[in-house]
N, C-alpha and C. Protein backbone atom coordinates (compact mmCIF):
# COMPACT_ATOMS: atom_id res chain seq x y z
N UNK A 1 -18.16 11.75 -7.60
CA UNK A 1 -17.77 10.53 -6.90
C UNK A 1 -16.88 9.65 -7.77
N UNK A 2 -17.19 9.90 -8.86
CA UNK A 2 -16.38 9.15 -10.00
C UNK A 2 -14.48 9.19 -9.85
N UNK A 3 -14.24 10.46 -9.19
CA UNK A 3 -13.00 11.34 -9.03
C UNK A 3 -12.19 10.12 -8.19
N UNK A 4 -13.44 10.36 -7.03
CA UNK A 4 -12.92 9.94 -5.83
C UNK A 4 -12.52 8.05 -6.02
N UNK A 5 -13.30 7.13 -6.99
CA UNK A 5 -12.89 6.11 -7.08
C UNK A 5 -11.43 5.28 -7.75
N UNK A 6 -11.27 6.45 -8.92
CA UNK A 6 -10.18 6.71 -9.97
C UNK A 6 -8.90 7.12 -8.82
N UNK A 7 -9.20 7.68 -7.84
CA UNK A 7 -8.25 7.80 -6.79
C UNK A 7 -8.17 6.59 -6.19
N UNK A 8 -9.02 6.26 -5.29
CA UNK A 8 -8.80 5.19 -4.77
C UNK A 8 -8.46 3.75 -5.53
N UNK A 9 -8.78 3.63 -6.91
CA UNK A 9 -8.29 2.77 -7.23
C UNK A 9 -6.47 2.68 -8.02
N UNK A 10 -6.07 3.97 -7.71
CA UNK A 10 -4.57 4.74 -8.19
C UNK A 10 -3.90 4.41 -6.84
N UNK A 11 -4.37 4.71 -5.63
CA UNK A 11 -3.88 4.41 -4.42
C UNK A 11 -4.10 3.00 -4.19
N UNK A 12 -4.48 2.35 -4.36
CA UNK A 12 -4.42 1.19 -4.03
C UNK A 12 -3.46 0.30 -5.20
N UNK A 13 -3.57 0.70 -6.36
CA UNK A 13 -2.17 -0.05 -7.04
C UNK A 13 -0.92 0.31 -6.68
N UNK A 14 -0.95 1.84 -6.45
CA UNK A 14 0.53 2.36 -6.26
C UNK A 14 0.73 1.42 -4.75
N UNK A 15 -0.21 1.19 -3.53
CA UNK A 15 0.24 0.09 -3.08
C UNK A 15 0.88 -0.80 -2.98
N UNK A 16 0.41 -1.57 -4.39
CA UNK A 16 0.65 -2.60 -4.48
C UNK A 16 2.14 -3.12 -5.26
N UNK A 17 2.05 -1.90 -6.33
CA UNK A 17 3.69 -2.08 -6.72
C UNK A 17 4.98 -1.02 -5.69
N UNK A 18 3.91 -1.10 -4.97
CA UNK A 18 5.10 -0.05 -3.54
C UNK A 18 5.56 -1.79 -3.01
N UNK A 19 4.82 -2.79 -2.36
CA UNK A 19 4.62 -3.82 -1.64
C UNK A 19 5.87 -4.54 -2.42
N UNK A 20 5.43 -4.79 -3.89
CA UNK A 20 6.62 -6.06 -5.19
C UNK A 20 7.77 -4.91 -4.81
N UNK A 21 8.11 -3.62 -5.01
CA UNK A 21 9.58 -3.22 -4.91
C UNK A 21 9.97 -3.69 -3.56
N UNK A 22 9.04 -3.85 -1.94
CA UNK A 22 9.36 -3.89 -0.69
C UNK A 22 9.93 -5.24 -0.89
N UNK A 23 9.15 -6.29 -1.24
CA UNK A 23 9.52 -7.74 -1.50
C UNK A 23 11.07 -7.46 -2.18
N UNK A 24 11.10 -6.87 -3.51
CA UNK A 24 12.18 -7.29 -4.49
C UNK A 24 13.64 -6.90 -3.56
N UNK A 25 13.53 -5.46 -2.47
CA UNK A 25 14.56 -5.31 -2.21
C UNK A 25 14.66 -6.47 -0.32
N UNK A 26 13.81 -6.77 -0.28
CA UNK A 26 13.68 -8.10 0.97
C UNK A 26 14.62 -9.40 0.13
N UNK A 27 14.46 -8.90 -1.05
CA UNK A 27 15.15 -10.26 -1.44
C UNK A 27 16.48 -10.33 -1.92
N UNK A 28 16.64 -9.51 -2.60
CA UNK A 28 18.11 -8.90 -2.51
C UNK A 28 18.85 -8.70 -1.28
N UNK A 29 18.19 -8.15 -0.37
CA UNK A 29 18.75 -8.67 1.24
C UNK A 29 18.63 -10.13 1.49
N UNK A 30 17.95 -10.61 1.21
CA UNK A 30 17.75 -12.06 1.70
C UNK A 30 18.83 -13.33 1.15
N UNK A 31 19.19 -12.64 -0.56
CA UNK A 31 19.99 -13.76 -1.17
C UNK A 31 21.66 -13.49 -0.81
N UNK A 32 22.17 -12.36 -0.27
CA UNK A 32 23.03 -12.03 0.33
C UNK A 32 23.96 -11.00 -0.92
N UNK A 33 23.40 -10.25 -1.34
CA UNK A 33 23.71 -9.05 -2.11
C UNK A 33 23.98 -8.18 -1.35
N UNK A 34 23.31 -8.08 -0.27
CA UNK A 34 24.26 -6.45 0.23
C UNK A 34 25.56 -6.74 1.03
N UNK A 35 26.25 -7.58 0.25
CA UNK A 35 27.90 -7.60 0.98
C UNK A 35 28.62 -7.47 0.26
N UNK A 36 27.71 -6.90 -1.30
CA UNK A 36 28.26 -5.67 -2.75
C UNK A 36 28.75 -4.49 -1.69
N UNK A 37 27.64 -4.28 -0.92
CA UNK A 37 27.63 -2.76 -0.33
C UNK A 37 28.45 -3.07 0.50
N UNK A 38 28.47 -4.30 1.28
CA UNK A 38 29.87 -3.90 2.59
C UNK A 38 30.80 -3.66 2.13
N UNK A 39 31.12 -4.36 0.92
CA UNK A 39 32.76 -4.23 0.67
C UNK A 39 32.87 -3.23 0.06
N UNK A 40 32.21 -2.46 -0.59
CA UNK A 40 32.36 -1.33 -1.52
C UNK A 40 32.45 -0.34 -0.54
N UNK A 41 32.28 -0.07 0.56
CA UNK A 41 32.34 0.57 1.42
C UNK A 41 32.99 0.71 2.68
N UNK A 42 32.87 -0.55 3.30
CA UNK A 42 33.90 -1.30 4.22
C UNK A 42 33.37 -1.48 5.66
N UNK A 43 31.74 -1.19 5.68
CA UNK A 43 31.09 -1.86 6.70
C UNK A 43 30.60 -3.15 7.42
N UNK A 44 30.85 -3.01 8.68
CA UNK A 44 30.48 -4.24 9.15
C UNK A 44 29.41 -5.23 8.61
N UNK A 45 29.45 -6.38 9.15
CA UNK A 45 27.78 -6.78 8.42
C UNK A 45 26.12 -6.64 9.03
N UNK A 46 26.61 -6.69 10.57
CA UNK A 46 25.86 -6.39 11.92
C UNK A 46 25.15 -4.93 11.51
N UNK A 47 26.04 -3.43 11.15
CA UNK A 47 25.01 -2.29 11.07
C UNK A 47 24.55 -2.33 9.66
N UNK A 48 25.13 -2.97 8.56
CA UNK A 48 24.24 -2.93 7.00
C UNK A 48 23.08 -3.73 7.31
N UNK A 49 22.93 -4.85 8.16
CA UNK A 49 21.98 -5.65 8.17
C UNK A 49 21.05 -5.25 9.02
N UNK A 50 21.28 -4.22 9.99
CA UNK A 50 20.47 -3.36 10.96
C UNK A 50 19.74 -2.69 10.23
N UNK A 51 20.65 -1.66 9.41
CA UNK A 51 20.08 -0.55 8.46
C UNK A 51 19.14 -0.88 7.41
N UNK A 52 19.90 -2.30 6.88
CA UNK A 52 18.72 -2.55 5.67
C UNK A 52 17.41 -3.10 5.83
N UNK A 53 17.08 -3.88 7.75
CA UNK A 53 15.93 -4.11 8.27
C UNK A 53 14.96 -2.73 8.08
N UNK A 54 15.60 -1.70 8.90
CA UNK A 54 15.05 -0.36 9.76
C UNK A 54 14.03 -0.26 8.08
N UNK A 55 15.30 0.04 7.30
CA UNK A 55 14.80 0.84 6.02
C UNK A 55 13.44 0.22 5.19
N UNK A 56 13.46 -0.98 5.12
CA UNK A 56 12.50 -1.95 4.93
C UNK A 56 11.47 -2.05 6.09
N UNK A 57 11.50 -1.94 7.39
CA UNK A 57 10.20 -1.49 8.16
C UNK A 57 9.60 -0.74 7.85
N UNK A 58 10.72 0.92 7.73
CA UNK A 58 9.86 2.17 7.68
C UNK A 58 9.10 2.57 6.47
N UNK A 59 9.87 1.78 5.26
CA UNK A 59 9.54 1.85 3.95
C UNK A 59 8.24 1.01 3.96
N UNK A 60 7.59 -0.24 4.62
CA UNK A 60 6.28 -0.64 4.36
C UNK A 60 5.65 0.10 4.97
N UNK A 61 5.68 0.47 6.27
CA UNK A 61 5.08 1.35 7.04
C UNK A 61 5.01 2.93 6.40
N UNK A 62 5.16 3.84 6.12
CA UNK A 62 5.01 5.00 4.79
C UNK A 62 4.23 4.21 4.05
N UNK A 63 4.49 3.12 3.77
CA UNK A 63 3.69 2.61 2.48
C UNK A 63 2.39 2.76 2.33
N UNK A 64 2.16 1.98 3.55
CA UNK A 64 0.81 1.61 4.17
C UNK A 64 -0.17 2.63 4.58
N UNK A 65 0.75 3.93 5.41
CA UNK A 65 -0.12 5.05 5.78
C UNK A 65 -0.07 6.18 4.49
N UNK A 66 0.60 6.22 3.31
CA UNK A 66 0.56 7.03 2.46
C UNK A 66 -0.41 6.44 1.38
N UNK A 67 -0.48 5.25 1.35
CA UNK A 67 -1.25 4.92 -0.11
C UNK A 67 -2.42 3.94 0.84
N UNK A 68 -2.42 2.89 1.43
CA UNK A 68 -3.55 1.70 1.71
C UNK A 68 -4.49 2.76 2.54
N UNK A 69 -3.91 3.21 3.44
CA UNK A 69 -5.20 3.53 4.23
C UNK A 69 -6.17 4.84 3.60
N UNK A 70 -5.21 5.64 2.79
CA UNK A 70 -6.56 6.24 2.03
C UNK A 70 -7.17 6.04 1.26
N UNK A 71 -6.41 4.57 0.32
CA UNK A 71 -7.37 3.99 -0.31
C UNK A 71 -8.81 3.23 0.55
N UNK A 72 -8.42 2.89 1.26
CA UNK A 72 -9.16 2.04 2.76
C UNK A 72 -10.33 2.83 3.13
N UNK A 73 -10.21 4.70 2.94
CA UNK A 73 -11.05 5.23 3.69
C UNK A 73 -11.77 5.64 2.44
N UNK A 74 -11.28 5.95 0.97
CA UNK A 74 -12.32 6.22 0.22
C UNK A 74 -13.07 5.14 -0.28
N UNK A 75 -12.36 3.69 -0.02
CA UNK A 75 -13.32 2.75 -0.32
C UNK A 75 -14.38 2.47 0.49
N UNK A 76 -14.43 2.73 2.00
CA UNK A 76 -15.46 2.88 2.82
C UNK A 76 -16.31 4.13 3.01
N UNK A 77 -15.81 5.41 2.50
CA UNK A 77 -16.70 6.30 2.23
C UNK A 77 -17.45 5.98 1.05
N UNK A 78 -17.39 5.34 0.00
CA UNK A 78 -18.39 5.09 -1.07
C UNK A 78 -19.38 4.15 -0.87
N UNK A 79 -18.97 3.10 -0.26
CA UNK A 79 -19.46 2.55 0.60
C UNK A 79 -20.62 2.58 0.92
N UNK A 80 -20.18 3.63 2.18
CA UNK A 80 -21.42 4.37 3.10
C UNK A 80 -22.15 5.38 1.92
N UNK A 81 -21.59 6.06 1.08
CA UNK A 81 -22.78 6.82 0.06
C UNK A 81 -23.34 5.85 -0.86
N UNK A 82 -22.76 4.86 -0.89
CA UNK A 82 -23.73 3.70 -2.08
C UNK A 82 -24.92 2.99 -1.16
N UNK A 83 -24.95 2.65 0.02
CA UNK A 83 -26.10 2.25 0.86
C UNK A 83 -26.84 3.85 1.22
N UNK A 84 -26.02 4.80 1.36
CA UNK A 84 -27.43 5.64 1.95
C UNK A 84 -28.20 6.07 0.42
N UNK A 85 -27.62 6.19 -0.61
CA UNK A 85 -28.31 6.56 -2.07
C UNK A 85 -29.45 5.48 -1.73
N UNK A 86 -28.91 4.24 -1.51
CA UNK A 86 -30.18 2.76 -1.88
C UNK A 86 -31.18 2.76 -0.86
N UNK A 87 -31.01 3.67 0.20
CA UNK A 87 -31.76 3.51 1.27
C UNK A 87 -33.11 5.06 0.76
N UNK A 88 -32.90 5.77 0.52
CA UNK A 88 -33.21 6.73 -0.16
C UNK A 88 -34.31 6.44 -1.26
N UNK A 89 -33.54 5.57 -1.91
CA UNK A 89 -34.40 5.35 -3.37
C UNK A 89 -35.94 4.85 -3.30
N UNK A 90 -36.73 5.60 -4.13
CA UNK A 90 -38.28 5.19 -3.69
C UNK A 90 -38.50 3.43 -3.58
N UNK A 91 -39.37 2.79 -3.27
CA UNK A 91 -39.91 1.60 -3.36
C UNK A 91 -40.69 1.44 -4.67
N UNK A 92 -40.04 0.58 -5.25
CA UNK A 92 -40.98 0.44 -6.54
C UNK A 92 -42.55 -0.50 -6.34
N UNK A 93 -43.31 0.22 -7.43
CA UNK A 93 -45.07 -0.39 -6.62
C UNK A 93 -44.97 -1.84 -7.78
N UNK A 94 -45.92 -3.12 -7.28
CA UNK A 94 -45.80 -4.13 -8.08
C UNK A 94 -47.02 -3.96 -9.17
N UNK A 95 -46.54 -4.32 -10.20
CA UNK A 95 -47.65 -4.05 -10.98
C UNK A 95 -48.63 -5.89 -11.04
N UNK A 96 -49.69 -5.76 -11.01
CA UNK A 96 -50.67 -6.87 -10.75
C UNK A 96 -51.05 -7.42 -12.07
């Protein structure tokens, strides 16, 4: 079980610095840097600003179903084996 937490706690950071790169490149779109890329290229601003939404949806979304939710499910499978172990465990007798 030890395996399985060392995972889930690897998936859940890689999360999280998946999330700061999603932000860092939201912001680089946001401060108006990608009109490096229009001109270097010679696209409108309407489909770079389409494209660089899409890419930033699909990129949190992968994010989310490749790393959070299996962190999500091995943190609730331990969970459920850490209450049924405790449910299990004898009753200790009081000593008088």
């Amino acid at each position: 079980m030890e395996k399985a937490l060392r995972i889930r706690n690897v998936l859940f950071k890689a999360f999280i610095v998946n999330y700061i790169a999603v932000l860092f490149a939201f912001g680089l779109y946001y401060t108006g840097l990608y009109h490096w890329v229009m001109n270097l290229f010679g696209f409108g601003m309407i489909p770079v600003a389409i494209l660089i939404i899409w890419v930033l949806a699909i990129w949190k979304i992968l994010a989310a179903v490749f790393f959070l939710v299996p962190a999500i499910a091995l943190h609730w499978q331990y969970g459920c084996k850490k209450k049924a172990k405790k449910a299990k465990a004898p009753a200790r007798k009081r000593r008088k």
